[in-house]
Protein backbone atom coordinates (compact mmCIF):
# COMPACT_ATOMS: atom_id res chain seq x y z
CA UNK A 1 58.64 -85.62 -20.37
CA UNK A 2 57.59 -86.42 -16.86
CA UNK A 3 60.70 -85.06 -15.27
CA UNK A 4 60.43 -81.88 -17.56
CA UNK A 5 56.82 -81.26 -16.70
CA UNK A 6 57.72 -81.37 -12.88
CA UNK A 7 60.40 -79.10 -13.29
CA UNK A 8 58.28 -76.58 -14.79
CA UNK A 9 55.82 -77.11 -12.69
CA UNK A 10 58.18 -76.52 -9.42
CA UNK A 11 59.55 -73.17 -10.78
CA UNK A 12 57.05 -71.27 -9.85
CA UNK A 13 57.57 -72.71 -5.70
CA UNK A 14 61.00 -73.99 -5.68
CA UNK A 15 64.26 -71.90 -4.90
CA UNK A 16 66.63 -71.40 -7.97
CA UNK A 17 69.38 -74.39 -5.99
CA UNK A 18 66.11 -76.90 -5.83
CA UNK A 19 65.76 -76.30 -9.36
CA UNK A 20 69.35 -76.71 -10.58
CA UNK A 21 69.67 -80.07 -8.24
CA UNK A 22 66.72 -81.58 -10.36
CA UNK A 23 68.02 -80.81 -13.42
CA UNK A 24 71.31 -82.46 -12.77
CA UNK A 25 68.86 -85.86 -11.51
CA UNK A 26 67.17 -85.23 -14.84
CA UNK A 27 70.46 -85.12 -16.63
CA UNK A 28 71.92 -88.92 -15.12
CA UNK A 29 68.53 -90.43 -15.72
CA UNK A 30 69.07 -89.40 -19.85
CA UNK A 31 72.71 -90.62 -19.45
CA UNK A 32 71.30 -94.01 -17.95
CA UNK A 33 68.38 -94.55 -20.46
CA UNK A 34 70.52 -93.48 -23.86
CA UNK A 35 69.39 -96.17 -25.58
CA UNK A 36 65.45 -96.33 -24.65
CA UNK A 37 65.22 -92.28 -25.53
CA UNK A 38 68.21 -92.09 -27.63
CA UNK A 39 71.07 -89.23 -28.16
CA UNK A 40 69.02 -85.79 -28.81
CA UNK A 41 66.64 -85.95 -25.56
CA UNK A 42 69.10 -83.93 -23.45
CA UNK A 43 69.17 -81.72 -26.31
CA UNK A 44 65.52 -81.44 -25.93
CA UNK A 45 65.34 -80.82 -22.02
CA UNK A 46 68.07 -78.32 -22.27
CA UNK A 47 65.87 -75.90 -24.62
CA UNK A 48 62.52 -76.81 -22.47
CA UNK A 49 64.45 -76.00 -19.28
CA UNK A 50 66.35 -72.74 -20.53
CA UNK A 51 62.64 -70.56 -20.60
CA UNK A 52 62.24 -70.88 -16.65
CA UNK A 53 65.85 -69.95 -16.43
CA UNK A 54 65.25 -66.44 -18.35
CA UNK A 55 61.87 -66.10 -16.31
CA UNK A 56 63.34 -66.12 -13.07
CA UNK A 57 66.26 -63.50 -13.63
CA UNK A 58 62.98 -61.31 -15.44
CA UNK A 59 61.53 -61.76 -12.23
CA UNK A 60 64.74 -60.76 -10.14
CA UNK A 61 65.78 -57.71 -12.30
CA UNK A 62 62.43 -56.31 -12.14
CA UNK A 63 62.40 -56.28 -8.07
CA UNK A 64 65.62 -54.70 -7.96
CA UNK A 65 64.63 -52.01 -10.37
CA UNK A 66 61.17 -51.40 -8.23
CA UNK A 67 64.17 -51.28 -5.57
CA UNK A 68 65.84 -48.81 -6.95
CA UNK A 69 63.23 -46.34 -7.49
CA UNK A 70 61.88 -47.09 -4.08
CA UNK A 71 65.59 -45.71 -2.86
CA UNK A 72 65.28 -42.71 -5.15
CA UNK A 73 61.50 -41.56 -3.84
CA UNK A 74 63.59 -41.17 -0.68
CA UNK A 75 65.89 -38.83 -1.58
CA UNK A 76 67.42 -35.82 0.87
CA UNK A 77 65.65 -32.98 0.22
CA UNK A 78 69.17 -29.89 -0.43
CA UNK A 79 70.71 -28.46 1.98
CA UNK A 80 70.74 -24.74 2.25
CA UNK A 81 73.04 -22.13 1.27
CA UNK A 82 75.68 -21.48 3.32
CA UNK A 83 76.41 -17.51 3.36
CA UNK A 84 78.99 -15.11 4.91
CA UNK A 85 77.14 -12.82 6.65
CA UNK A 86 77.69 -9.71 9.01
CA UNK A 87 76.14 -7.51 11.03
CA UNK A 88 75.67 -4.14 9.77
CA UNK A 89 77.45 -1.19 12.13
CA UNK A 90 76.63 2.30 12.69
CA UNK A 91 78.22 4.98 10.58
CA UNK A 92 80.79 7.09 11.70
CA UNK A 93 83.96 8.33 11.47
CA UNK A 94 85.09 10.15 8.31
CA UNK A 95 84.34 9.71 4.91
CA UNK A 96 87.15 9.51 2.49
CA UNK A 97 86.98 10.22 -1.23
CA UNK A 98 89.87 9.09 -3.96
CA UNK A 99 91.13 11.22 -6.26
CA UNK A 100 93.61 9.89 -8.67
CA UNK A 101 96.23 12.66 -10.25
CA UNK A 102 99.46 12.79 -11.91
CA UNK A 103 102.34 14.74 -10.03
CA UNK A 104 103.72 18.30 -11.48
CA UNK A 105 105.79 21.08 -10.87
CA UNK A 106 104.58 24.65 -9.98
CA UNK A 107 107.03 25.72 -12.21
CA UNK A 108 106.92 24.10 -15.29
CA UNK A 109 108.51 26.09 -18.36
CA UNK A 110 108.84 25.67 -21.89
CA UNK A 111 111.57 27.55 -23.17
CA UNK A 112 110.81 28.67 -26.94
CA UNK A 113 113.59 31.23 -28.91
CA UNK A 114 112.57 34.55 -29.20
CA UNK A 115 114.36 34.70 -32.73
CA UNK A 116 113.60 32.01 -35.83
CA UNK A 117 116.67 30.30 -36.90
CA UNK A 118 118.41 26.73 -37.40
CA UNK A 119 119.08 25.08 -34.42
CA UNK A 120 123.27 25.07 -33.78
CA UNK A 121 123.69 23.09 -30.32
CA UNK A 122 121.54 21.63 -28.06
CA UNK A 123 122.97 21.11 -24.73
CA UNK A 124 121.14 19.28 -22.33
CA UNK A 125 118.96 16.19 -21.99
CA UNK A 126 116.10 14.35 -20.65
CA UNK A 127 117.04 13.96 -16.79
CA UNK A 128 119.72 17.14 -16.58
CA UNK A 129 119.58 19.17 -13.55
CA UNK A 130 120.37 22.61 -15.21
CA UNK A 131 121.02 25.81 -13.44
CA UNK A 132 119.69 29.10 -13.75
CA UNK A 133 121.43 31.19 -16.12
CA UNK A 134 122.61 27.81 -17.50
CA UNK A 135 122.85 27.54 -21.63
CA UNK A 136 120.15 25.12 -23.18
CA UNK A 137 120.31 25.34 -26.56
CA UNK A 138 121.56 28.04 -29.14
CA UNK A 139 120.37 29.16 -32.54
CA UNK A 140 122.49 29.95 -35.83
CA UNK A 141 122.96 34.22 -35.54
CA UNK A 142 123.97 35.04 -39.08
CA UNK A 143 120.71 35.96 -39.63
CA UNK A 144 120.98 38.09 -37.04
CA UNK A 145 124.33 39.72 -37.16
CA UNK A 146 123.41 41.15 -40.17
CA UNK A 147 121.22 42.89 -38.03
CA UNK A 148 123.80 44.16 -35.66
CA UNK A 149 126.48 44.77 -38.30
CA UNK A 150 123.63 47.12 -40.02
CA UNK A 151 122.74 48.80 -36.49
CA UNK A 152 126.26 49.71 -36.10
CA UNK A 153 127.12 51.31 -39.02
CA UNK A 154 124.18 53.33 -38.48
CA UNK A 155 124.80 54.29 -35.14
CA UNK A 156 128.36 55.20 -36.47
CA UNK A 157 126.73 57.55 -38.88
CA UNK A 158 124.95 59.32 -36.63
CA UNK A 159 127.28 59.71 -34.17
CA UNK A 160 129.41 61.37 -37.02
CA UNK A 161 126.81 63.78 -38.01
CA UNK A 162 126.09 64.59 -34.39
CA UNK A 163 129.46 65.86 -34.42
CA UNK A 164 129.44 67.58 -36.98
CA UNK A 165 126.20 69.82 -36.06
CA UNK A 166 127.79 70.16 -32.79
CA UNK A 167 131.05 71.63 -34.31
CA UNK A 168 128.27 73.81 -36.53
CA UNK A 169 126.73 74.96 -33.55
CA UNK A 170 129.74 76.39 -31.43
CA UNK A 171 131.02 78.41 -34.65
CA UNK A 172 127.47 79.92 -35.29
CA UNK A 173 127.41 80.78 -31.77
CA UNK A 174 130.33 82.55 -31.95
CA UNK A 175 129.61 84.37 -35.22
CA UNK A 176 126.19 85.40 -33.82
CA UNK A 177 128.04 87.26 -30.81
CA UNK A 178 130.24 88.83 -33.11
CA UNK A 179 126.88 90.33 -35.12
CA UNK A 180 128.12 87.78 -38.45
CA UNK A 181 125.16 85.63 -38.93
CA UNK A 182 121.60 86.89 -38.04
CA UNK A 183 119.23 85.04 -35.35
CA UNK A 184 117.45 83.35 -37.91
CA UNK A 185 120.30 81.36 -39.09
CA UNK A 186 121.49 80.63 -35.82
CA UNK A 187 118.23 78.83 -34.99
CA UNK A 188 118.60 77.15 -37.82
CA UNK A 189 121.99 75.35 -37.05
CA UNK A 190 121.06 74.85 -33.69
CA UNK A 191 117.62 72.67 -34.92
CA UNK A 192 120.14 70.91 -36.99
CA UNK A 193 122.14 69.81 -34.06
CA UNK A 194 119.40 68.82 -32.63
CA UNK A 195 118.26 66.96 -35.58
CA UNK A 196 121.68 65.06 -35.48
CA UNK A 197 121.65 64.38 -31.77
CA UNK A 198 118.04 62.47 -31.74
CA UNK A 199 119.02 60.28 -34.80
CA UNK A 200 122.32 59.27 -32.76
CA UNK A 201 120.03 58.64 -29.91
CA UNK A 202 118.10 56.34 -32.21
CA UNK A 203 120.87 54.61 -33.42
CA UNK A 204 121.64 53.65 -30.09
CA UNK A 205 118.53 52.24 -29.61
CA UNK A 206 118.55 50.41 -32.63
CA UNK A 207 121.65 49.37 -31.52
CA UNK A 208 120.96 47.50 -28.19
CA UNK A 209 117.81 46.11 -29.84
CA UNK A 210 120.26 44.63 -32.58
CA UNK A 211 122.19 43.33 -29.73
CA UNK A 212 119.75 41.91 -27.65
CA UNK A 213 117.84 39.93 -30.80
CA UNK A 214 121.72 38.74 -31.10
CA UNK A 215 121.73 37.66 -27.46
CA UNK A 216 117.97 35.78 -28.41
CA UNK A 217 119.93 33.05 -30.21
CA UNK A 218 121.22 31.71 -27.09
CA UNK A 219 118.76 29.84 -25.16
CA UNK A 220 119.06 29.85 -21.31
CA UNK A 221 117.13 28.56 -18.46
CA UNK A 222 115.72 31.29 -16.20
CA UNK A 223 116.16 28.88 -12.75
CA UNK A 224 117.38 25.37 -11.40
CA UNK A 225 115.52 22.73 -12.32
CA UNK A 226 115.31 19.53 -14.39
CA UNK A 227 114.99 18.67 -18.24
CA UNK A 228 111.78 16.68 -18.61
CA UNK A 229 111.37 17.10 -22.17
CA UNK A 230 113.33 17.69 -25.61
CA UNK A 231 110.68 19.17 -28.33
CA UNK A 232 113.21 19.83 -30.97
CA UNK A 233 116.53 18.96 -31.87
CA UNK A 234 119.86 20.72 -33.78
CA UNK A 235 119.34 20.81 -37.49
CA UNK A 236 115.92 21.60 -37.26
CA UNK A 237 114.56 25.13 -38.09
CA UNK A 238 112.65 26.61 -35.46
CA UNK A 239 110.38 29.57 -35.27
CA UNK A 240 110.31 32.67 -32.75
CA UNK A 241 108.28 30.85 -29.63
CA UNK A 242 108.45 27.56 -30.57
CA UNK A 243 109.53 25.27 -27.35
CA UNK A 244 112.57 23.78 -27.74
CA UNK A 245 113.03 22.75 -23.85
CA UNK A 246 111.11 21.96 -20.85
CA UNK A 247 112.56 22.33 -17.57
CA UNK A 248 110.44 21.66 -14.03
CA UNK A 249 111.44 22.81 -10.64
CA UNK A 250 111.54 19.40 -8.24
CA UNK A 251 111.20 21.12 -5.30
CA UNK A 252 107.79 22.26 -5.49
CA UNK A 253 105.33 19.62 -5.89
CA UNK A 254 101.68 19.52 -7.12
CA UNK A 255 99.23 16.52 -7.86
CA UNK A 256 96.90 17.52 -11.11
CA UNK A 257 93.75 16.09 -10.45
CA UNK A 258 89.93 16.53 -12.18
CA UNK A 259 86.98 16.82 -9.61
CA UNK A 260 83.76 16.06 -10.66
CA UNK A 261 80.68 18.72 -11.16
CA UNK A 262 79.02 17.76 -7.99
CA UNK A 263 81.94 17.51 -5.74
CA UNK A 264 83.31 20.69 -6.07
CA UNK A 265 82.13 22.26 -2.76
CA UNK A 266 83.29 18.49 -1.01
CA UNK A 267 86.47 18.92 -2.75
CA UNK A 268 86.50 22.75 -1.66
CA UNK A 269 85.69 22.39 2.26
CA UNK A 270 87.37 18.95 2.81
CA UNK A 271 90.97 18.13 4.88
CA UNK A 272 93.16 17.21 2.18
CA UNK A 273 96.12 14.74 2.21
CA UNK A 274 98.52 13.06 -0.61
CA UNK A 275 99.55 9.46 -1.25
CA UNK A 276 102.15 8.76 -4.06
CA UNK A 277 102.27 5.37 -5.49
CA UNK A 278 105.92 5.17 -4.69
CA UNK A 279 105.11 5.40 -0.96
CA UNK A 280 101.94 3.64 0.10
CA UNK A 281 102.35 3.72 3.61
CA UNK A 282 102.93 7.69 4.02
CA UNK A 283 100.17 10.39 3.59
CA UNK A 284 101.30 14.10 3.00
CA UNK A 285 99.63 17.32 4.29
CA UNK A 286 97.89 18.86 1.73
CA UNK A 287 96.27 21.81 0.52
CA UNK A 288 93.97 23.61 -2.43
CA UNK A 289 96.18 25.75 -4.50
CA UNK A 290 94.20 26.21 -8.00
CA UNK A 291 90.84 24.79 -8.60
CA UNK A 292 89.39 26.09 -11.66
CA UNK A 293 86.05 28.56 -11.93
CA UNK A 294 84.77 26.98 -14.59
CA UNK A 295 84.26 23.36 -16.32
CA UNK A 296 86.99 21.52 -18.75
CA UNK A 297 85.17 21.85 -21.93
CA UNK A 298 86.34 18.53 -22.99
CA UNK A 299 86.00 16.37 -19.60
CA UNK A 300 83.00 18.64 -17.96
CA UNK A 301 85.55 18.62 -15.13
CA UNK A 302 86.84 21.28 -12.66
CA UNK A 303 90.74 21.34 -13.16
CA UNK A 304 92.34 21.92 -9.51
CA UNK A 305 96.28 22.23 -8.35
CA UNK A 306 97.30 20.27 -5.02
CA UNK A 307 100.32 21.25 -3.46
CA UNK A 308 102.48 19.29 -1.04
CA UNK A 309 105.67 19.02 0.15
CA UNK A 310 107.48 15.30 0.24
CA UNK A 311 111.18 14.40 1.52
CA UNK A 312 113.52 14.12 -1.25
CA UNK A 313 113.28 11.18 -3.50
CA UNK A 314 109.40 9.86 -2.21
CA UNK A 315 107.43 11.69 -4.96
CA UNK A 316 108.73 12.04 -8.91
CA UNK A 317 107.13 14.08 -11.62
CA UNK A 318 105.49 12.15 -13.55
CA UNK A 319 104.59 10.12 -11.19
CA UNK A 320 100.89 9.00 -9.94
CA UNK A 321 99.84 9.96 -6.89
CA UNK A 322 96.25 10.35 -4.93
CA UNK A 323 94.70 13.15 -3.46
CA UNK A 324 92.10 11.65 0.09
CA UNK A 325 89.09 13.72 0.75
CA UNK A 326 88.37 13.20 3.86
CA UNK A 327 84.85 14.63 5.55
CA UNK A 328 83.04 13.30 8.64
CA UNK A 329 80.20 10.87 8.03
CA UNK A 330 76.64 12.49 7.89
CA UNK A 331 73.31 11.15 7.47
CA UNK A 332 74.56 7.61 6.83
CA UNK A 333 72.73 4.89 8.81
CA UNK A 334 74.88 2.13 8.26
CA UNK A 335 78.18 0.91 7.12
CA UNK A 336 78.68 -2.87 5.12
CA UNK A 337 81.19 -4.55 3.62
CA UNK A 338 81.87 -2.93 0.02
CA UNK A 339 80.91 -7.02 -0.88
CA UNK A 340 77.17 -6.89 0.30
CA UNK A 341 76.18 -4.57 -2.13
CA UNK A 342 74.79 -5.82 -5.66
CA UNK A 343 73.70 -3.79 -8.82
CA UNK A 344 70.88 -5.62 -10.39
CA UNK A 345 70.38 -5.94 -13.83
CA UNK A 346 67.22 -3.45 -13.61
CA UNK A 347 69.76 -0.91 -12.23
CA UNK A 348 68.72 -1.08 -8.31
CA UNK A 349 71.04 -1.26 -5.91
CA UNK A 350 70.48 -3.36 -3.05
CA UNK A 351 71.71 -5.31 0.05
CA UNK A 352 70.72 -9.29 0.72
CA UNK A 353 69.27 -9.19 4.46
CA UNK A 354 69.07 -12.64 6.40
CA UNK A 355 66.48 -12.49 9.26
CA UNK A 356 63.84 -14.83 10.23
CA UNK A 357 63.88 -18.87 11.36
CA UNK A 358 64.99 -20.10 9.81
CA UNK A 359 67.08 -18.02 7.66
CA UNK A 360 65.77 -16.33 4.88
CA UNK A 361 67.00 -14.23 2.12
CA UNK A 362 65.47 -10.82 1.52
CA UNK A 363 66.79 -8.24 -1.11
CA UNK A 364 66.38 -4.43 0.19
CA UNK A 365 67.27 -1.91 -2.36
CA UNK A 366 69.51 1.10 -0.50
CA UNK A 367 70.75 4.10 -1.00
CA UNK A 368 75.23 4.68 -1.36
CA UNK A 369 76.05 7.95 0.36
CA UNK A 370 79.85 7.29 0.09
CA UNK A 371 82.64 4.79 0.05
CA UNK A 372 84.68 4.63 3.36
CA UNK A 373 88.02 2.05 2.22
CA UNK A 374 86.42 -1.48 1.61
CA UNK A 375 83.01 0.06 3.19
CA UNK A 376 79.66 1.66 1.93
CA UNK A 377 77.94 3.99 4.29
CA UNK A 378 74.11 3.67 3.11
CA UNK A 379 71.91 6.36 4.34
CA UNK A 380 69.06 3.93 3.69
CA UNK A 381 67.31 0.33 3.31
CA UNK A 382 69.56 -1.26 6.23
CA UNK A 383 69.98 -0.38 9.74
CA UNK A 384 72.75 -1.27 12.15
CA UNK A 385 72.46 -4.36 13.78
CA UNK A 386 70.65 -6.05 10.57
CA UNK A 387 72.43 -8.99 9.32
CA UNK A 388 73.39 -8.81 5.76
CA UNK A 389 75.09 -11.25 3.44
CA UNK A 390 78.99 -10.31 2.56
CA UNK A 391 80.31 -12.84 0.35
CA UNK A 392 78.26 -14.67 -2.57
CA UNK A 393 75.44 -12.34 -2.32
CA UNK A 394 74.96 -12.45 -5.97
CA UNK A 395 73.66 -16.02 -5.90
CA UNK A 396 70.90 -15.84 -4.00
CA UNK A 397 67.38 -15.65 -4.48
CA UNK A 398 64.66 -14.35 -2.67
CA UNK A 399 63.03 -16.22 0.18
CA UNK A 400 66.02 -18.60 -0.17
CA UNK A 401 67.02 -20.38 3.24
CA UNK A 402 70.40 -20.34 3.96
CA UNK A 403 72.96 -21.10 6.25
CA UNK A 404 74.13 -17.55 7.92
CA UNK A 405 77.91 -17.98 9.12
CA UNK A 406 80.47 -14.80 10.81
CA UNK A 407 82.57 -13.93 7.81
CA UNK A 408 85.99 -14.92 8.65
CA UNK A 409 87.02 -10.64 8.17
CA UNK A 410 84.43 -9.93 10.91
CA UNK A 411 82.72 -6.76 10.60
CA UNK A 412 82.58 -4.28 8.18
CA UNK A 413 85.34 -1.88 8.50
């Protein structure tokens, strides 16, 4: 009990190896004095000596975990934001608008029957260059030869009777010289030949109408050009001036496009050029051809005609092609990346501006006067030679400090 009492007693001043040495001294002097204390004191001295054991690794854990929070009080405050930035440049140049259109002919027909009837043959298809004077389609003429059959008899009818009042007429005039038949009853059989001649005349008439309506069931395209749609086929039953064909002239090109109600006098005054899809390299000479006096009633656009001319081969119809807009640059103070602007969620429009030391973020709401390729001219908020963030600019914050570094695409352009 001695031994344990000085053990305890030098926990509190000894190091944890001065400890463990006594307790192995304590240890041989139980093995040595078995039989004076007997078998269970080590038993006894290992429970008494275990409670210092637990105090001192108390006492260690709790100085490493003051440690630790020491360590953590001393954290690195963040660094700042890095941001692409440039410098804003001075607007000039020309300003160049996008319009998107679909590429048609000039000459676009639809060619309809001018007779009803069952279609017989249809002769050409999607994609066939066709000729003028060239046979597209043809419609049953029974129907109509009935009509020609009937014309002709008539016309033989008269012609019969115009003889025969004719034949009248020579023997009354010779009777009449001879003092046979009175005046009276010579003007009679002359009205009659005249009578007889008009309905021939007539018949005539009714006879090349009869043959034209005959000449109606043949459908035929009225100059070159190429099939770009089928509307009906043979078996079906068509009516006088419904489309059965549509044939385009390739050669003369047009881009369709719909110009907005406040860009009309732009769109009006402007150089224009065309870009097909096909081609993105190329730009074509353009020039106004149609644009429509008054509003689409259905888009509240003006409908306008673009004409161009292409090599063979660039330009399709069908196709999509765009119409540039190109005006010089006006009242615009400065030109940024299309990048540094932001919409807001309260609907401004603004520009992130990094001035001051160090670095701040400021937002400065700005005014879009037009889109020059991957540029916005503003005509106000930023000047040239402010420096405003490119890239990223919609995670900032105001009066954020940042890192400002030269965007790797340089300038705006």
């Amino acid at each position: 009990m001695l031994m344990a009492y000085e053990l305890n007693r030098s926990v509190e001043t000894k190091p944890f190896s001065h400890i463990m040495g006594q307790r192995f001294a304590i240890q041989a002097f139980y093995q040595n004095t078995a039989g004076e204390r007997g078998p269970c004191k080590p038993r006894m001295w290992r429970s008494e000596v275990r409670a210092p054991q637990l105090l001192v690794g108390a006492i260690v854990l709790g100085a490493c975990l003051v440690g630790l929070s020491a360590c953590g009080a001393h954290e690195e405050a963040p660094r700042p934001r890095t941001v692409e930035t440039v410098i804003a440049e001075q607007a000039s140049g020309f300003v160049s608008t996008v319009y998107s259109g679909q590429v048609v002919s000039r000459f676009s027909s639809n060619y309809a029957p001018r007779v009803g009837g069952l279609i017989t043959h249809r002769l050409v298809e999607i994609g066939d260059q066709v000729l003028a004077g060239q046979l597209l389609a043809r419609i049953d003429p029974k129907d109509v030869d009935v009509s020609v059959r009937t014309a002709q008899a008539q016309l033989s009818a008269a012609a019969a009777r115009a003889d025969a009042t004719a034949a009248d007429l020579e023997r009354a005039r010779e009777l009449a010289a001879k003092g046979f038949i009175s005046k009276a009853e010579l003007d009679q059989v002359t009205a009659e030949a005249a009578g007889a001649d008009a309905q021939l005349r007539a018949a005539r008439a009714q006879q090349t109408g009869a043959d034209q309506q005959r000449s109606y069931t043949e459908l035929r395209s009225l100059r070159a050009g190429v099939v770009t749609s089928v509307l009906a086929d043979v078996g079906e039953v068509v009516a006088a001036g419904q489309p059965v064909v549509t044939v385009e002239a390739p050669n003369a090109l047009e881009v369709a496009v719909s110009v907005p109600e406040g860009e009309v006098a732009q769109f009006r005054s402007a150089d224009l050029s065309v870009r097909v899809w096909t081609d993105q390299t190329r730009t074509f000479p353009a020039e106004i051809r149609v644009l429509s006096a008054a509003a689409n009633p259905q888009t509240r656009t003006f409908d306008a005609r673009v004409a161009f001319v292409s090599p063979a081969d660039v330009a399709a119809l069908g196709g999509t092609a765009e119409v540039l807009v190109q005006q010089e640059a006006k009242d615009a103070l400065a030109r940024v990346p299309l990048t540094a602007v932001v919409n807001t969620v309260s609907g401004e429009t603004i520009v992130w501006v990094i001035s001051g030391e160090p670095p701040k973020a400021m937002p400065r709401v700005v005014t879009i006067q037009s889109v020059q390729d991957n540029a916005v001219l503003l005509s106000s908020g930023v000047t040239a030679g402010e420096r405003v963030a490119s890239a990223g600019a919609h995670l900032l914050h105001r009066d954020e400090i940042v890192r400002p570094v030269q965007t790797s695409a340089g300038t705006a352009q």
